[in-house]
N, C-alpha and C. Protein backbone atom coordinates (compact mmCIF):
# COMPACT_ATOMS: atom_id res chain seq x y z
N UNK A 1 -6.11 4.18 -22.74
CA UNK A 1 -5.13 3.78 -21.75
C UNK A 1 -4.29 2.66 -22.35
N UNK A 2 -3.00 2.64 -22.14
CA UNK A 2 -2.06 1.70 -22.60
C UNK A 2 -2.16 0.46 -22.04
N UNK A 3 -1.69 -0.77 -22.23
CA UNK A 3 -1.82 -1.81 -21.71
C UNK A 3 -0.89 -1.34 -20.51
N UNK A 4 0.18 -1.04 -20.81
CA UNK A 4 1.17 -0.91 -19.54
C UNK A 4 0.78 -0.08 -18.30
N UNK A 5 0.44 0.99 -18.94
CA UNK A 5 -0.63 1.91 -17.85
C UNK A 5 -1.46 0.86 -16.81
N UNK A 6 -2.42 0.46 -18.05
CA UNK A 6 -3.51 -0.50 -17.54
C UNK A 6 -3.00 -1.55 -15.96
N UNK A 7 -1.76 -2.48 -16.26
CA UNK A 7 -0.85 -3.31 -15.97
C UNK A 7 -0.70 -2.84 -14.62
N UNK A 8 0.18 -1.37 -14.59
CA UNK A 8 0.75 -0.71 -13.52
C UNK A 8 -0.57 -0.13 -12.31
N UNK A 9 -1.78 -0.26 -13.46
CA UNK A 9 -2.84 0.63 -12.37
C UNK A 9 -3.32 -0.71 -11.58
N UNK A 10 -3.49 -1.97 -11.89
CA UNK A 10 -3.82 -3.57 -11.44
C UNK A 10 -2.81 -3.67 -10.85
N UNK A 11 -1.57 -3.40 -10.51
CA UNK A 11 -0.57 -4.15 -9.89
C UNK A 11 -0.74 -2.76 -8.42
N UNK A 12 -1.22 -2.13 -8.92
CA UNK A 12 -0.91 -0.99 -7.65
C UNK A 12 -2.07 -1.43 -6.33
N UNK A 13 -3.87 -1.51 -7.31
CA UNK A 13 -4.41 -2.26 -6.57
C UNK A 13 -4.50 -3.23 -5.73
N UNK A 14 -3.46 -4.29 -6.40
CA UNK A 14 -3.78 -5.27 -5.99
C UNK A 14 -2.46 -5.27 -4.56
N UNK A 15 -1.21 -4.62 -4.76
CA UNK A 15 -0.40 -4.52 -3.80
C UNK A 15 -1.48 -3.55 -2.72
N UNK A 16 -2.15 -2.62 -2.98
CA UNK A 16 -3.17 -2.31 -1.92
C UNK A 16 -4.39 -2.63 -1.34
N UNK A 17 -4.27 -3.79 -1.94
CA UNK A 17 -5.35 -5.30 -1.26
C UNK A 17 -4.12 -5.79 -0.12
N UNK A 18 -3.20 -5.69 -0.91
CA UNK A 18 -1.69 -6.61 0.06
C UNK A 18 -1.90 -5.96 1.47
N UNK A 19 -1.59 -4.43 1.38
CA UNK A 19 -1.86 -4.04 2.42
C UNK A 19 -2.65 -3.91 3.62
N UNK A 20 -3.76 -4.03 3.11
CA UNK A 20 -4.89 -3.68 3.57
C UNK A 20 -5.30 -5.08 4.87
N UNK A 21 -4.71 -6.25 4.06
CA UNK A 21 -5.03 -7.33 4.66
C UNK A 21 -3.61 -7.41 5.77
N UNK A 22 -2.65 -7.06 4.96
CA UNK A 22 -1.25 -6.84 5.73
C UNK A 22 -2.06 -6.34 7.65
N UNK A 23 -2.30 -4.95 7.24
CA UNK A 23 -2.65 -3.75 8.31
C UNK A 23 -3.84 -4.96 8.87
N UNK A 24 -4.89 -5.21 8.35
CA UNK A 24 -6.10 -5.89 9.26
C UNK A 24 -5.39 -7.49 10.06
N UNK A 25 -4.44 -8.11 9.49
CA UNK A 25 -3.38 -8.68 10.43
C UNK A 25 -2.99 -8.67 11.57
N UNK A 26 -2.70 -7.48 11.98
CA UNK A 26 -2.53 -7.04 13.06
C UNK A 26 -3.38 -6.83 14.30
N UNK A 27 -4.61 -7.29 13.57
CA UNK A 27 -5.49 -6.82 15.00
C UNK A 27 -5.96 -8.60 15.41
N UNK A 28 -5.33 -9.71 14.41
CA UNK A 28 -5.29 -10.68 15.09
C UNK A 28 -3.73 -10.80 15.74
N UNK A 29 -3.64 -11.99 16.59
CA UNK A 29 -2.75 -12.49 17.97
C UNK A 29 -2.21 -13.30 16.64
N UNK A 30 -0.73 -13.37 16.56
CA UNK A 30 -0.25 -14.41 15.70
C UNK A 30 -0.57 -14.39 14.22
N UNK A 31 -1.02 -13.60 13.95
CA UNK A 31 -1.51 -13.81 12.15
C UNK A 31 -0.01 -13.23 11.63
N UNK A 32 0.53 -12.69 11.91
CA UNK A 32 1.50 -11.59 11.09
C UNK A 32 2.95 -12.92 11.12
N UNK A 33 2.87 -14.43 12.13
CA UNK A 33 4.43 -14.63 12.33
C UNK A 33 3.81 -16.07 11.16
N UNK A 34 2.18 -16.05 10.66
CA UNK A 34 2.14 -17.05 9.81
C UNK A 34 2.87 -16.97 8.28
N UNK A 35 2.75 -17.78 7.45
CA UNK A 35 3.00 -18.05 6.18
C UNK A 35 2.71 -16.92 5.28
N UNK A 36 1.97 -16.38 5.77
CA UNK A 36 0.89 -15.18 4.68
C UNK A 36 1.24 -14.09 5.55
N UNK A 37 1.42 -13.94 7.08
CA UNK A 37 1.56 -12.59 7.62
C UNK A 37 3.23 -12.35 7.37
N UNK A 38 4.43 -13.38 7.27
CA UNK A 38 5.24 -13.22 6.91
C UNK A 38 6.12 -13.16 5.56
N UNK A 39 4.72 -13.43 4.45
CA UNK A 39 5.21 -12.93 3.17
C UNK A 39 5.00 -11.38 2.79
N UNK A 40 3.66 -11.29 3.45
CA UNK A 40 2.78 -10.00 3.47
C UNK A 40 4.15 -8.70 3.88
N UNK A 41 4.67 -9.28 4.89
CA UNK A 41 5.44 -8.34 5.90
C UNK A 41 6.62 -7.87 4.72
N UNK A 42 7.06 -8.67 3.86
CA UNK A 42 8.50 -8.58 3.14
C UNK A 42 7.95 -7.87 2.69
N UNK A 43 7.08 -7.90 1.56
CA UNK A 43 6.38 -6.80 0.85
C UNK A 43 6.03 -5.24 0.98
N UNK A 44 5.49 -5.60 2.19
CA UNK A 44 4.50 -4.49 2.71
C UNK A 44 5.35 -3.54 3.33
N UNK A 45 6.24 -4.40 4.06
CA UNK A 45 6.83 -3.13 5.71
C UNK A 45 7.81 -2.10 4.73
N UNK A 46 8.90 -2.93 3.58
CA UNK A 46 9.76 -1.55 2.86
C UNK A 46 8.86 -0.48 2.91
N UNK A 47 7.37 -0.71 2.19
CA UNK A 47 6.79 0.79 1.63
C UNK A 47 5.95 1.03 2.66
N UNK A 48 5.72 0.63 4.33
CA UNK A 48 5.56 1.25 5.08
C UNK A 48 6.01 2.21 6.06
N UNK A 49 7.64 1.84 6.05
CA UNK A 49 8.48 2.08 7.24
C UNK A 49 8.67 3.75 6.78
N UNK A 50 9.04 4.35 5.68
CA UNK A 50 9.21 5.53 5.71
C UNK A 50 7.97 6.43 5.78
N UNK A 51 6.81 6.29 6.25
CA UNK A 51 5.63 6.77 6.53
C UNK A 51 5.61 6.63 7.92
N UNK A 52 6.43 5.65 8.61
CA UNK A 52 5.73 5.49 10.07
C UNK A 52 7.12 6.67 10.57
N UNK A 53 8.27 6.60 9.86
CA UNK A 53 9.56 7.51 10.37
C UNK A 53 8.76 9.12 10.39
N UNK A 54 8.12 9.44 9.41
CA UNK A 54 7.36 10.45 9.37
C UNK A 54 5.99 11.07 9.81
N UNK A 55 5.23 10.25 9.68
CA UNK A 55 3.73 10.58 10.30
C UNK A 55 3.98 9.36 11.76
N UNK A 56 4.51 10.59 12.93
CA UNK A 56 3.78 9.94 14.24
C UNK A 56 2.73 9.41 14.78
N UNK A 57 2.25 8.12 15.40
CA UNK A 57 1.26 7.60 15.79
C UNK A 57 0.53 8.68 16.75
N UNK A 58 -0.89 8.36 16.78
CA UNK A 58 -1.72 8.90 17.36
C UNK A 58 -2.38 8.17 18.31
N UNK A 59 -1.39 8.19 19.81
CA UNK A 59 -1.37 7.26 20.76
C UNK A 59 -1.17 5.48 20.60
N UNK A 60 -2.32 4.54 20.62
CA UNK A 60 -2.19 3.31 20.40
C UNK A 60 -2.52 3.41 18.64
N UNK A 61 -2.82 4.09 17.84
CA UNK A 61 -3.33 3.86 16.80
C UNK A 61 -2.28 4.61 15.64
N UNK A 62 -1.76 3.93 14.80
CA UNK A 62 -0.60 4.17 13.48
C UNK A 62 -1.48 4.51 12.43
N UNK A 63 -1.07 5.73 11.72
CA UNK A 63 -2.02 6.12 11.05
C UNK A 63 -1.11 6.31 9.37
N UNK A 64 -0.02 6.34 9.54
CA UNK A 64 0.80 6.03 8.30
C UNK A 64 0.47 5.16 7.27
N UNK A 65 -0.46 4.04 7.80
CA UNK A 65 -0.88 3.07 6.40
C UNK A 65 -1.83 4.30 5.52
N UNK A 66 -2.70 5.26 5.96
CA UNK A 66 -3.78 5.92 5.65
C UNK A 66 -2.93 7.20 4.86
N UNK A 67 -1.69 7.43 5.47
CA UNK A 67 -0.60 8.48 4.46
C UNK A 67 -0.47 7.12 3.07
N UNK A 68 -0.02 6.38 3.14
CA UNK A 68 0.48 5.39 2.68
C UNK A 68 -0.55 4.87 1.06
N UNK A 69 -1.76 4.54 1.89
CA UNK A 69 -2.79 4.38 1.00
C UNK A 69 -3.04 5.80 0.05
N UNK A 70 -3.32 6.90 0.74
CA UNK A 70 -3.10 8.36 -0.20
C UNK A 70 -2.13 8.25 -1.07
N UNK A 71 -0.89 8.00 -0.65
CA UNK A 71 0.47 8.87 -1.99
C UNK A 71 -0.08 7.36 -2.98
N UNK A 72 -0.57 6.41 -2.80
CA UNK A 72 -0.43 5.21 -4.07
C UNK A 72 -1.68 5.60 -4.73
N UNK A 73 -3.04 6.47 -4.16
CA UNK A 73 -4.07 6.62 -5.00
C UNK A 73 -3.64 7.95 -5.70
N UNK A 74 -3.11 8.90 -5.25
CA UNK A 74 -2.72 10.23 -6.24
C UNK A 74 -1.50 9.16 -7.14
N UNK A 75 -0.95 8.61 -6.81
CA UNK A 75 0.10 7.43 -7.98
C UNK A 75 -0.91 6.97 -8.95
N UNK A 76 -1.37 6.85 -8.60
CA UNK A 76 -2.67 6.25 -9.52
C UNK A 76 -3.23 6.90 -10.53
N UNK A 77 -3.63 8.34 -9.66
CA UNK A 77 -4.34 9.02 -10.46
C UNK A 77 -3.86 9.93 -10.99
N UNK A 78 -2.22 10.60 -11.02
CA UNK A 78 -1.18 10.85 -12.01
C UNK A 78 -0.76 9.87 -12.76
N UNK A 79 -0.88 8.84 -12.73
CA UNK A 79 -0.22 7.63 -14.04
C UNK A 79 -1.44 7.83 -14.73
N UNK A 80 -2.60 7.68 -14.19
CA UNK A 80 -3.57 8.18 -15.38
C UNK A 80 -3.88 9.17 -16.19
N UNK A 81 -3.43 10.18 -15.29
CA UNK A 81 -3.59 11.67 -16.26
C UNK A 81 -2.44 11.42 -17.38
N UNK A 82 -0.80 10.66 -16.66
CA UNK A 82 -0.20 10.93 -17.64
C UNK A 82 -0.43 10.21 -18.97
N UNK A 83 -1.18 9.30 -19.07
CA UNK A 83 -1.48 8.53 -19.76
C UNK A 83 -2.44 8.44 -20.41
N UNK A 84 -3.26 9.93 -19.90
CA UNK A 84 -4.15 10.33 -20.88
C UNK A 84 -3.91 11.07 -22.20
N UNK A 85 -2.87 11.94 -21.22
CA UNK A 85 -2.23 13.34 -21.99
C UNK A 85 -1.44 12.40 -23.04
N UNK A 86 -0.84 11.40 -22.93
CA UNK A 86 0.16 10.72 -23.81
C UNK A 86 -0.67 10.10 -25.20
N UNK A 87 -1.98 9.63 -24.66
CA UNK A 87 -2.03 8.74 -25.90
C UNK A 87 -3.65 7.90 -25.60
């Protein structure tokens, strides 16, 4: 695996730590308008919003982070294949 590979597969993780804490945010009162829920939000909401336009909620519960989390682990695991096949 290339360093850059390597690089891109740590930066993907770790933006899906971003999320993860982003999404568990929400189930506190006020966490999302703090320091961290409003850096989180710049980040996070671009590469959420076209998942929520597409996969409709399922009553009170948004299920687009879970589309969301999928397309970045097959990202993942095509940057790796390609990067097997490469070198």
């Amino acid at each position: 695996m290339t360093l850059i590979t390597a690089i891109i597969v740590q930066l993907i993780q770790l933006y899906s730590w971003a999320l993860i804490i982003y999404i568990l945010m929400s189930w506190f009162p006020n966490a999302r308008e703090s320091g961290i829920g409003q850096f989180l939000g710049r980040i996070c909401e671009p590469y959420l919003e076209p998942f929520r336009r597409i996969v409709p909620p399922l009553g009170m519960i948004d299920i687009s982070p879970i589309v969301a989390f999928i397309v970045l682990k097959l990202a993942t695991m095509g940057l790796l294949e390609i990067a097997k096949w490469v070198g």
